[in-house]
C-alpha atoms as a PDB file:
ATOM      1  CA  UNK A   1      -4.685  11.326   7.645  1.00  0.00           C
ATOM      2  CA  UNK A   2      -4.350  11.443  11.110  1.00  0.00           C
ATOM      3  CA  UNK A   3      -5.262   7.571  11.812  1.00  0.00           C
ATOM      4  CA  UNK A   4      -6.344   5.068   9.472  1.00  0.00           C
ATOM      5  CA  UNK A   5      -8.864   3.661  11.923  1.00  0.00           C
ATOM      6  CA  UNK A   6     -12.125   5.533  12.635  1.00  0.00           C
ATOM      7  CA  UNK A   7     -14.303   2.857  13.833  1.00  0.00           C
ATOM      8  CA  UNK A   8     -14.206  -0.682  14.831  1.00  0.00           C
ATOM      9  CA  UNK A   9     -17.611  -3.637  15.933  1.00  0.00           C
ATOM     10  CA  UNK A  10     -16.145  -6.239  17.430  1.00  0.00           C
ATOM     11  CA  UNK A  11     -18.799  -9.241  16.951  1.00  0.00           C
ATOM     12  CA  UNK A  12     -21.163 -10.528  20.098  1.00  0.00           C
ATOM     13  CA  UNK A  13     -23.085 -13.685  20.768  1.00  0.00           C
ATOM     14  CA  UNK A  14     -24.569 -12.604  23.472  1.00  0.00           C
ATOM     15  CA  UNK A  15     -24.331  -8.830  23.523  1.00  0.00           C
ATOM     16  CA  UNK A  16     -25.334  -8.067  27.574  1.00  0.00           C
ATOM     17  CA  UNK A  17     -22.819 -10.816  28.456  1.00  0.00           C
ATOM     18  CA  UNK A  18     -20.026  -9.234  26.098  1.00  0.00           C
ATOM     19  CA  UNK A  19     -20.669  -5.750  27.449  1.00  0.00           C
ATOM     20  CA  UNK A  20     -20.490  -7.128  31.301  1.00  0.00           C
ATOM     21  CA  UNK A  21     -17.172  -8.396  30.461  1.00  0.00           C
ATOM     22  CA  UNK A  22     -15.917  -5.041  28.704  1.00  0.00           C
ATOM     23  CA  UNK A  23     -17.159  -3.039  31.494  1.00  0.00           C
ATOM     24  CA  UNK A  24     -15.748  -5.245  34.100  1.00  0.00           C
ATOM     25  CA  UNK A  25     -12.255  -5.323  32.609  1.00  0.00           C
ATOM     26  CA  UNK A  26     -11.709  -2.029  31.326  1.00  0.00           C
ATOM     27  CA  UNK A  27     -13.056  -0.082  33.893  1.00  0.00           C
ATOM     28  CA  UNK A  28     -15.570   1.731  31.851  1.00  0.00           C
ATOM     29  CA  UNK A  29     -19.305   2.056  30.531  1.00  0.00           C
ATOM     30  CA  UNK A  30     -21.135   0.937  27.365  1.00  0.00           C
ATOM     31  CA  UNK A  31     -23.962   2.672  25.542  1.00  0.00           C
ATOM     32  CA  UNK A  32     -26.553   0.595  24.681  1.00  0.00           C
ATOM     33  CA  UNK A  33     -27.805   1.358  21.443  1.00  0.00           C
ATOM     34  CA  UNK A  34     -29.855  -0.049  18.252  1.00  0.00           C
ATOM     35  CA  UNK A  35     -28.387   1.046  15.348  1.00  0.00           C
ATOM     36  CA  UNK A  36     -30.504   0.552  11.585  1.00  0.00           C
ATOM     37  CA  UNK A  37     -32.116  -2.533  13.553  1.00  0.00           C
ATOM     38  CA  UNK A  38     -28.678  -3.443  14.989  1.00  0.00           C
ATOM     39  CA  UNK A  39     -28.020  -4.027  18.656  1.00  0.00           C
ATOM     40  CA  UNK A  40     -24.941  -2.400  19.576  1.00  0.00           C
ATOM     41  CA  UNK A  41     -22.836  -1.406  23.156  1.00  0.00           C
ATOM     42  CA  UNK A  42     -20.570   1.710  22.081  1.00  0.00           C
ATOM     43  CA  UNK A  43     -17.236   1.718  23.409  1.00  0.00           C
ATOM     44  CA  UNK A  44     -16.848   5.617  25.302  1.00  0.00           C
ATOM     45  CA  UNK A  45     -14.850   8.039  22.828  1.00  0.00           C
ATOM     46  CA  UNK A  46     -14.324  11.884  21.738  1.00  0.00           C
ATOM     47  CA  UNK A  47     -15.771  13.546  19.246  1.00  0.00           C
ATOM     48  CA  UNK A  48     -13.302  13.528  16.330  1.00  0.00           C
ATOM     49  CA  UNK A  49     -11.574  10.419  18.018  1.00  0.00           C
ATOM     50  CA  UNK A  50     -11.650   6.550  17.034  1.00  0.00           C
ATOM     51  CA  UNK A  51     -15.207   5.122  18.231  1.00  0.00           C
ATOM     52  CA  UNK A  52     -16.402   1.452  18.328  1.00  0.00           C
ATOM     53  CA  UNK A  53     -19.055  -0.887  19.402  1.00  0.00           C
ATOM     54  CA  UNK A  54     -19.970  -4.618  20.183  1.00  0.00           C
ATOM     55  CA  UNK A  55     -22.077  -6.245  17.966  1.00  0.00           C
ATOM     56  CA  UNK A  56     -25.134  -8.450  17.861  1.00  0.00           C
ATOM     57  CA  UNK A  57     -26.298  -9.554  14.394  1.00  0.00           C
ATOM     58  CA  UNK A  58     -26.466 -12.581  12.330  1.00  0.00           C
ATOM     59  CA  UNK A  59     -23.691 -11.460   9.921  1.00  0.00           C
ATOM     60  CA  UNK A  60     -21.482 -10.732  12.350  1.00  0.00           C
ATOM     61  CA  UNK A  61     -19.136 -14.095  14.081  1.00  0.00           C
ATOM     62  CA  UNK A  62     -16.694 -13.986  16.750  1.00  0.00           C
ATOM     63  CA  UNK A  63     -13.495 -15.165  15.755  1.00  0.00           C
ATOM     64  CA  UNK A  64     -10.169 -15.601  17.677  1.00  0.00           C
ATOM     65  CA  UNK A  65      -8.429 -15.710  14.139  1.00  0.00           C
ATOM     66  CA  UNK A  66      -9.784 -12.335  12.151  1.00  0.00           C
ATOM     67  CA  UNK A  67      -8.634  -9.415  12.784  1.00  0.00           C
ATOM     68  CA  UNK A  68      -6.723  -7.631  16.287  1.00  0.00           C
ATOM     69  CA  UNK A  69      -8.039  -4.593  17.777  1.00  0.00           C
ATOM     70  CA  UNK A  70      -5.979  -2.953  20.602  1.00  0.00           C
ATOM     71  CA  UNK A  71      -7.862  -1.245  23.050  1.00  0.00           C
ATOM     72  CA  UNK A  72      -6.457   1.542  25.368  1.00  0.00           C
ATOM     73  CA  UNK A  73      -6.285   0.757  29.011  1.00  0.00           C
ATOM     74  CA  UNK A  74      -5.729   3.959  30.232  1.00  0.00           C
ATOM     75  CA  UNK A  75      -2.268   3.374  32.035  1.00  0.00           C
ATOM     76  CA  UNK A  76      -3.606  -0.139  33.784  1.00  0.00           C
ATOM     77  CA  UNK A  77      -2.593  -2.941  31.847  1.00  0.00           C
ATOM     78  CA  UNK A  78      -1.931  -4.922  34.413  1.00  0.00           C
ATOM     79  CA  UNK A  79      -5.381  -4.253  36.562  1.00  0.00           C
ATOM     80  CA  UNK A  80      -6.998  -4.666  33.108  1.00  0.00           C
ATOM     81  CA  UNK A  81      -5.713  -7.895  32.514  1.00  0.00           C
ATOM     82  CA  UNK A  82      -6.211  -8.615  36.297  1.00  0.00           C
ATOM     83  CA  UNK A  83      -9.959  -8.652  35.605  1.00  0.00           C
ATOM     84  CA  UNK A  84      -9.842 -10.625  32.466  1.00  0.00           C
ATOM     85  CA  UNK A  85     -10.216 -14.237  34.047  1.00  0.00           C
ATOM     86  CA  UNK A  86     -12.769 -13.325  36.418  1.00  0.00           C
ATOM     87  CA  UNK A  87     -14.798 -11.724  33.571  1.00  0.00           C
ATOM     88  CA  UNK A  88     -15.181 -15.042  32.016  1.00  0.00           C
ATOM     89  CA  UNK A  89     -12.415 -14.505  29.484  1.00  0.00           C
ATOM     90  CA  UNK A  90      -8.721 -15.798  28.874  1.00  0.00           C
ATOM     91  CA  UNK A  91      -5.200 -14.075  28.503  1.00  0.00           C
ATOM     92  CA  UNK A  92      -3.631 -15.312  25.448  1.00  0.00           C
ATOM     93  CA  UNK A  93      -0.102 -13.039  25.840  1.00  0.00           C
ATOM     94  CA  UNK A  94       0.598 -11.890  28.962  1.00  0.00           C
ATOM     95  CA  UNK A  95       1.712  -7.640  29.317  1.00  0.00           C
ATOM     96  CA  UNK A  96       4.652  -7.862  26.193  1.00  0.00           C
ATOM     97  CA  UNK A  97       7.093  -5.024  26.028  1.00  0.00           C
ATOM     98  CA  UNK A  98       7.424  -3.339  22.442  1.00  0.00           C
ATOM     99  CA  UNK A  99       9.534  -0.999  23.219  1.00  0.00           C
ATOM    100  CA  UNK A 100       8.680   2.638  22.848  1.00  0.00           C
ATOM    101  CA  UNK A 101       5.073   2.310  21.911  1.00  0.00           C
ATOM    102  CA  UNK A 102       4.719   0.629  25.345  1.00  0.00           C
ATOM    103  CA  UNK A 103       3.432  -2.862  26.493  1.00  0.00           C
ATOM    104  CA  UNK A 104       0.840  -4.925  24.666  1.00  0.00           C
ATOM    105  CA  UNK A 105      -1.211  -8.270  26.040  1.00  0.00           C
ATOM    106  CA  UNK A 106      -3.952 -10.327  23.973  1.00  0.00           C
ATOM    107  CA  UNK A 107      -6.849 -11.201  25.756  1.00  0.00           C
ATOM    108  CA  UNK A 108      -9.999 -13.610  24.479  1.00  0.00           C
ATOM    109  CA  UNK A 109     -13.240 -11.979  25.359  1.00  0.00           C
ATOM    110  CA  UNK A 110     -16.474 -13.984  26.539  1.00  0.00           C
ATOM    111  CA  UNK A 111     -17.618 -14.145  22.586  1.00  0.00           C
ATOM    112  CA  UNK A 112     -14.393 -16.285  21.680  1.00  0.00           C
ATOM    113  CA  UNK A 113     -12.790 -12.690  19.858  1.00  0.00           C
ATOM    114  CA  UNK A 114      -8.932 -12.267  20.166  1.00  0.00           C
ATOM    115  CA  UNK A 115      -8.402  -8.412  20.982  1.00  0.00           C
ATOM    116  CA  UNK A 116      -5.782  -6.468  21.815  1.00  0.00           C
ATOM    117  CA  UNK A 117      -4.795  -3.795  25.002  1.00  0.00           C
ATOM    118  CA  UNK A 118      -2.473  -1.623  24.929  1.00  0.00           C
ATOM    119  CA  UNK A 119      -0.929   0.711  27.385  1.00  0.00           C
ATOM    120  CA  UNK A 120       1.568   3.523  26.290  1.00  0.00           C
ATOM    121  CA  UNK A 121       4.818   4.141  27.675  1.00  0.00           C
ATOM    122  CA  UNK A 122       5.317   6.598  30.146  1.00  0.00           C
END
């Protein structure tokens, strides 16, 4: 097993105003897409690699206490997290050393979800 993670939806309210925000802070572009009736916004990724998506459905509710997904910020923590306020969202724990994996911060997005960046060492 090379990761345990292959995919991760991180839940949406509103999904245009949750991919704005994503977009905004991370630099990057969203897919819009309906999945089996489901409106989605998939995160960029390889073939092979981890893959994700925002969520819009009625099953799905943003929570700040579930679960923590780290996102990669490509070497720019710090302009990532930059971006976070004027996005519309909060930063919960600002850039954290942990040692050789790198620096971590937590972030609240525009849906009210706690998630994770992360930004290797090196």
């Amino acid at each position: 097993m090379k990761t345990p993670i292959t995919w991760f939806e991180l839940p949406t309210a509103d999904l245009a105003r949750a991919r704005a925000f994503y977009e905004a802070v991370l630099s990057i572009s969203l897919h819009a897409e309906v999945f089996t009736g489901m409106p989605m916004a998939l995160f960029p990724y390889e073939q092979g690699g981890v893959g994700g998506a925002l969520v819009q459905d009625a099953r799905y509710r943003p929570s700040r206490d579930g679960a923590v997904v780290y996102l990669d910020t490509a070497g720019a923590l710090d302009a990532c997290l930059s971006r976070v306020v004027g996005a519309g969202g909060k930063v919960v724990m600002p850039r954290t050393d942990i040692g050789p994996p790198g620096f971590i911060a937590l972030i609240e997005d525009t849906e009210g979800n706690r998630v994770g960046l992360h930004m290797a060492r090196g």
